[in-house]
Protein backbone atom coordinates (compact mmCIF):
# COMPACT_ATOMS: atom_id res chain seq x y z
CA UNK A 1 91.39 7.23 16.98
CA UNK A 2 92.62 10.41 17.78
CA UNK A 3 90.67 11.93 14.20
CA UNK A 4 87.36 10.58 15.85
CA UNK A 5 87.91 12.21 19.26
CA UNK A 6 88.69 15.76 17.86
CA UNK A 7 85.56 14.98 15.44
CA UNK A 8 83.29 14.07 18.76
CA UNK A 9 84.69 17.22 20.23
CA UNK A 10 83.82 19.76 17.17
CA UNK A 11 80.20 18.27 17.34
CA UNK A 12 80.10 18.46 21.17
CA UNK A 13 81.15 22.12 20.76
CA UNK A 14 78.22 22.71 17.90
CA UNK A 15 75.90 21.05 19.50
CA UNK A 16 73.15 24.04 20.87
CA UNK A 17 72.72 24.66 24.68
CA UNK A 18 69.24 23.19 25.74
CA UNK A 19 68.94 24.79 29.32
CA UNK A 20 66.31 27.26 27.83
CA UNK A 21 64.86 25.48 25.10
CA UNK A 22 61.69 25.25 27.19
CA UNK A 23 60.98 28.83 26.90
CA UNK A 24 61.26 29.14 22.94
CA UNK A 25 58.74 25.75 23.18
CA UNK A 26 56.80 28.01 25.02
CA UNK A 27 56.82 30.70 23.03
CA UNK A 28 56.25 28.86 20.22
CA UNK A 29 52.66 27.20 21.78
CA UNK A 30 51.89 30.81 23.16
CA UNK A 31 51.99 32.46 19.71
CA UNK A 32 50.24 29.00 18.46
CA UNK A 33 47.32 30.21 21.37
CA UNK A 34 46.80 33.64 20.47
CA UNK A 35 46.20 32.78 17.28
CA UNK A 36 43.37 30.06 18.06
CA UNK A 37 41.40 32.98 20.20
CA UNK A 38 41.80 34.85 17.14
CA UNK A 39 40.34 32.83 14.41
CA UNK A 40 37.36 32.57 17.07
CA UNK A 41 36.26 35.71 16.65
CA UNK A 42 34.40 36.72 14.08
CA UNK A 43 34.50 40.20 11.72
CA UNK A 44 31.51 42.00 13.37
CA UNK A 45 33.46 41.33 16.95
CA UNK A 46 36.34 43.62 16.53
CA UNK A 47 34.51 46.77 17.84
CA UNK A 48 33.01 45.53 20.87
CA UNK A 49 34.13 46.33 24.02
CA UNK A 50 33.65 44.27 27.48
CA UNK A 51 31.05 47.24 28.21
CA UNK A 52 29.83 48.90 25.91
CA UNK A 53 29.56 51.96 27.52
CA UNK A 54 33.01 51.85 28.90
CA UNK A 55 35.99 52.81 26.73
CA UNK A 56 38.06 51.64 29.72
CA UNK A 57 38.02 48.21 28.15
CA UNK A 58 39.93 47.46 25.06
CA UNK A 59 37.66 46.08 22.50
CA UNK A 60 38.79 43.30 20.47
CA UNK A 61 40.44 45.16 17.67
CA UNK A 62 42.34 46.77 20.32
CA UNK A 63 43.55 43.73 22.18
CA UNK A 64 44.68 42.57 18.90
CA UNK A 65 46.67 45.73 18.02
CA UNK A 66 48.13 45.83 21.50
CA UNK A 67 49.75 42.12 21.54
CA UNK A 68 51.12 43.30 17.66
CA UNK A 69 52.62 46.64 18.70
CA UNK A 70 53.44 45.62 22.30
CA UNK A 71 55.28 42.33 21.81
CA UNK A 72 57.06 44.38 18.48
CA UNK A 73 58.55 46.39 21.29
CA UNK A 74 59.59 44.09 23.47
CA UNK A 75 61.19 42.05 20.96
CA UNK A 76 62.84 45.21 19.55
CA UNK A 77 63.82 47.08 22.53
CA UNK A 78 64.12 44.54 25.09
CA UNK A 79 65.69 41.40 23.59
CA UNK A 80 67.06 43.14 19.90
CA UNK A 81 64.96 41.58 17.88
CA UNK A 82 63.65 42.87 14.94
CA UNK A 83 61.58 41.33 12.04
CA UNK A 84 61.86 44.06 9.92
CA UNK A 85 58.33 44.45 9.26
CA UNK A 86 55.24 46.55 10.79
CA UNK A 87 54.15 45.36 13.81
CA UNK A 88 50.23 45.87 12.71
CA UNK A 89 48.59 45.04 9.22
CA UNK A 90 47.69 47.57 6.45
CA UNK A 91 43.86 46.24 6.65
CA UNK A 92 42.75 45.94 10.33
CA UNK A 93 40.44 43.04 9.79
CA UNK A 94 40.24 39.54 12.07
CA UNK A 95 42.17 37.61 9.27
CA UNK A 96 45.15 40.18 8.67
CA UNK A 97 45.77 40.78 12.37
CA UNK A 98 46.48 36.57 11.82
CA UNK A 99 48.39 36.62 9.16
CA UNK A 100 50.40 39.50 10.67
CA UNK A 101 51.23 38.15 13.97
CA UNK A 102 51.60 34.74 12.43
CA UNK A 103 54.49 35.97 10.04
CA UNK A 104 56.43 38.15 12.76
CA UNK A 105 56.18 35.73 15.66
CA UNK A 106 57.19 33.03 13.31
CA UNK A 107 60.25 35.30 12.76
CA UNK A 108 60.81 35.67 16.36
CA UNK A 109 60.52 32.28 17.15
CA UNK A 110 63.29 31.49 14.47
CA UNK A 111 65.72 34.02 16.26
CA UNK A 112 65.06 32.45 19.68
CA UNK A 113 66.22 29.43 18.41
CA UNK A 114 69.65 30.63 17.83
CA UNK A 115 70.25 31.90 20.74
CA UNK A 116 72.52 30.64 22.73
CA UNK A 117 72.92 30.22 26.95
CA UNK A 118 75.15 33.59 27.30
CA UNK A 119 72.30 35.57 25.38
CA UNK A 120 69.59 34.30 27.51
CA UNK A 121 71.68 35.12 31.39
CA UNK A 122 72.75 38.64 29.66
CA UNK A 123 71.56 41.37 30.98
CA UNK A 124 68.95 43.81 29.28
CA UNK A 125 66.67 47.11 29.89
CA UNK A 126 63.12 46.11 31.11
CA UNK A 127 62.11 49.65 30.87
CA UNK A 128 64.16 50.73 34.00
CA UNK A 129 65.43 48.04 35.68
CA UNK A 130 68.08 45.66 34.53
CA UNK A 131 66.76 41.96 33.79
CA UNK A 132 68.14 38.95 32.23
CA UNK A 133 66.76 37.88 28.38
CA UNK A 134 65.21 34.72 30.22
CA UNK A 135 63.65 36.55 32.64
CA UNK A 136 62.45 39.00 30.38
CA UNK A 137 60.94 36.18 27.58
CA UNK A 138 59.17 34.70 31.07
CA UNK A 139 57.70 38.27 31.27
CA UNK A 140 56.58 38.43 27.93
CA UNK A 141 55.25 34.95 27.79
CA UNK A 142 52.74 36.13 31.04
CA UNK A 143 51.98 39.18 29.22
CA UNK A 144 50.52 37.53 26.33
CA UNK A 145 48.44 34.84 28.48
CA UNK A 146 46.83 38.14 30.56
CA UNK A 147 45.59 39.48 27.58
CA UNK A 148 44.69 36.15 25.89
CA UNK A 149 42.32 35.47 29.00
CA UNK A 150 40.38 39.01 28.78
CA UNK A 151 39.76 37.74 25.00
CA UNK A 152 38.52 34.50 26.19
CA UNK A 153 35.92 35.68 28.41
CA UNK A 154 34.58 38.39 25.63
CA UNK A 155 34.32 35.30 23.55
CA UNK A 156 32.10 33.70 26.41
CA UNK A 157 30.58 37.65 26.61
CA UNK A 158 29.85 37.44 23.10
CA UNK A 159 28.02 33.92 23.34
CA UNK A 160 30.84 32.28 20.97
CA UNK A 161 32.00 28.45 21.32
CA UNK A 162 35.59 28.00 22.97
CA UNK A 163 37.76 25.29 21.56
CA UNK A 164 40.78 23.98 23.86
CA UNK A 165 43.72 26.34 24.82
CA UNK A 166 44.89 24.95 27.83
CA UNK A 167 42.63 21.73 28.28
CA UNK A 168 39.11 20.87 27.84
CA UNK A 169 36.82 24.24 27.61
CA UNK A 170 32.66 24.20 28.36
CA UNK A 171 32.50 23.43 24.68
CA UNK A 172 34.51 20.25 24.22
CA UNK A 173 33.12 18.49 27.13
CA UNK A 174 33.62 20.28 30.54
CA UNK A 175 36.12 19.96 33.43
CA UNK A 176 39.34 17.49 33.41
CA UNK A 177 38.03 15.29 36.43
CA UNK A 178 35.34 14.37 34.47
CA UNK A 179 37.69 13.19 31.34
CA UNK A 180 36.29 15.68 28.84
CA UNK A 181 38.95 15.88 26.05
CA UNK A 182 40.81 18.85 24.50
CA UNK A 183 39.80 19.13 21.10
CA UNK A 184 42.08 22.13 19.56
CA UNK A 185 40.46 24.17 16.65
CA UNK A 186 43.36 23.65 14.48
CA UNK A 187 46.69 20.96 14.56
CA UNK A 188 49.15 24.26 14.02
CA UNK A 189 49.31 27.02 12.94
CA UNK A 190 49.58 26.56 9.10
CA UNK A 191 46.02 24.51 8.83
CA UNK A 192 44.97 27.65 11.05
CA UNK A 193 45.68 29.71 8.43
CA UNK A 194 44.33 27.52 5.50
CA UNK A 195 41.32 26.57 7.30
CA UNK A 196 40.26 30.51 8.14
CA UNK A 197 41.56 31.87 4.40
CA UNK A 198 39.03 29.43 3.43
CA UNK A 199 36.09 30.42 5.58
CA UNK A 200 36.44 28.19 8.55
CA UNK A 201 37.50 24.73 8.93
CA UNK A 202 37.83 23.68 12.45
CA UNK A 203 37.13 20.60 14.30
CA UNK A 204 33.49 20.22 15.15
CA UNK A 205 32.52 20.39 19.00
CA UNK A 206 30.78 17.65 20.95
CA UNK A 207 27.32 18.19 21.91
CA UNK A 208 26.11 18.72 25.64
CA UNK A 209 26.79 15.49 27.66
CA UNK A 210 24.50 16.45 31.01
CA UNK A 211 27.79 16.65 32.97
CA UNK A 212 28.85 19.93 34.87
CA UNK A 213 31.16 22.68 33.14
CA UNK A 214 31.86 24.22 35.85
CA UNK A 215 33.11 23.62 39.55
CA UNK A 216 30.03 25.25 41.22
CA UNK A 217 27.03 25.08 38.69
CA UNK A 218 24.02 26.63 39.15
CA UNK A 219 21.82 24.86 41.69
CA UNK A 220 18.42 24.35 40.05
CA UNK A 221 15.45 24.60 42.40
């Protein structure tokens, strides 16, 4: 008897903390979501910007090499994590930003994983203010979704389909009240990879159902 309570205690003890388990699942769907924007793109899209006539606006190679180099940073300088790779790919092309940012944030996510409740409540340097990890990966997390948005509406800019990201898009059937389904590109992010290495492969989009795509449509006269 007493064996099997010091043997329940050991596994108690070894057993990970869960209280911020939510944020590496979110991580891990974020990273999962930058990648589907990606593989809509195509290779001729990388040099446009929102205006052309405006370098204010990063084009779309340029969002791509900011979320590389600026999450690299974070993760480095911020939370002391380091994948021990460069945060951008020898080839700037649409498929080896992927594969980049695939392997590293795969690398983060496995460190976040470890980590346990003290690491996440310790403080850190967020540039020059003191902040908790947690806070910090919360941060990061809204970072990522900014940019992701600004490369969701130069897809629209750029006249390309939208698969699901959140929920149902324009393409896959229109707004939630209406029950139009999510249909992601891709079940994760290794048949993302497959499916753009060989050329494309993602689900197929519904055609046009007559229903409204948007919460104030164009009135027709």
């Amino acid at each position: 008897m007493r064996g099997a309570k010091v043997r329940a205690a050991s596994k108690e003890r070894k057993e990970p903390e869960m209280r911020y388990d939510f944020l590496v699942e979110t991580y891990e769907t974020e990273r999962i979501k930058v990648l589907s924007v990606w593989s809509e793109f195509r290779d001729e899209d990388l040099p446009v910007r929102p205006s052309a006539s405006d370098p204010r606006g990063r084009s779309v190679r340029e969002q791509m090499v900011h979320q590389c180099v600026s999450e690299n940073l974070w993760f480095m300088g911020m939370l002391g994590i380091d994948v021990a790779a460069p945060p951008l790919p020898k080839q700037e092309t649409r498929m080896e930003f992927i594969r980049r940012y695939a392997e590293d944030s795969a690398k983060r996510l496995d460190a976040l994983k470890t980590k346990d409740q003290s690491w996440w409540e310790g403080q850190t340097n967020f540039f020059d203010v003191a902040r908790s990890r947690a806070w910090v990966i919360v941060r990061r997390i809204a970072h990522t979704a900014h940019h992701r948005g600004q490369q969701m509406a130069m897809l629209r800019m750029l006249g390309r389909d939208l698969h699901s990201n959140y929920g149902p898009t324009a393409d896959t059937g229109g707004l939630m009240q209406n029950h139009a389904p999510t249909i992601y590109a891709y079940d994760g992010v290794q048949a993302l990879l497959a499916g753009e290495l060989a050329g494309g492969a993602k689900r197929k989009l519904p055609s046009g159902g007559g229903k409204a795509v948007t919460e104030r449509p164009d009135v027709q006269s």
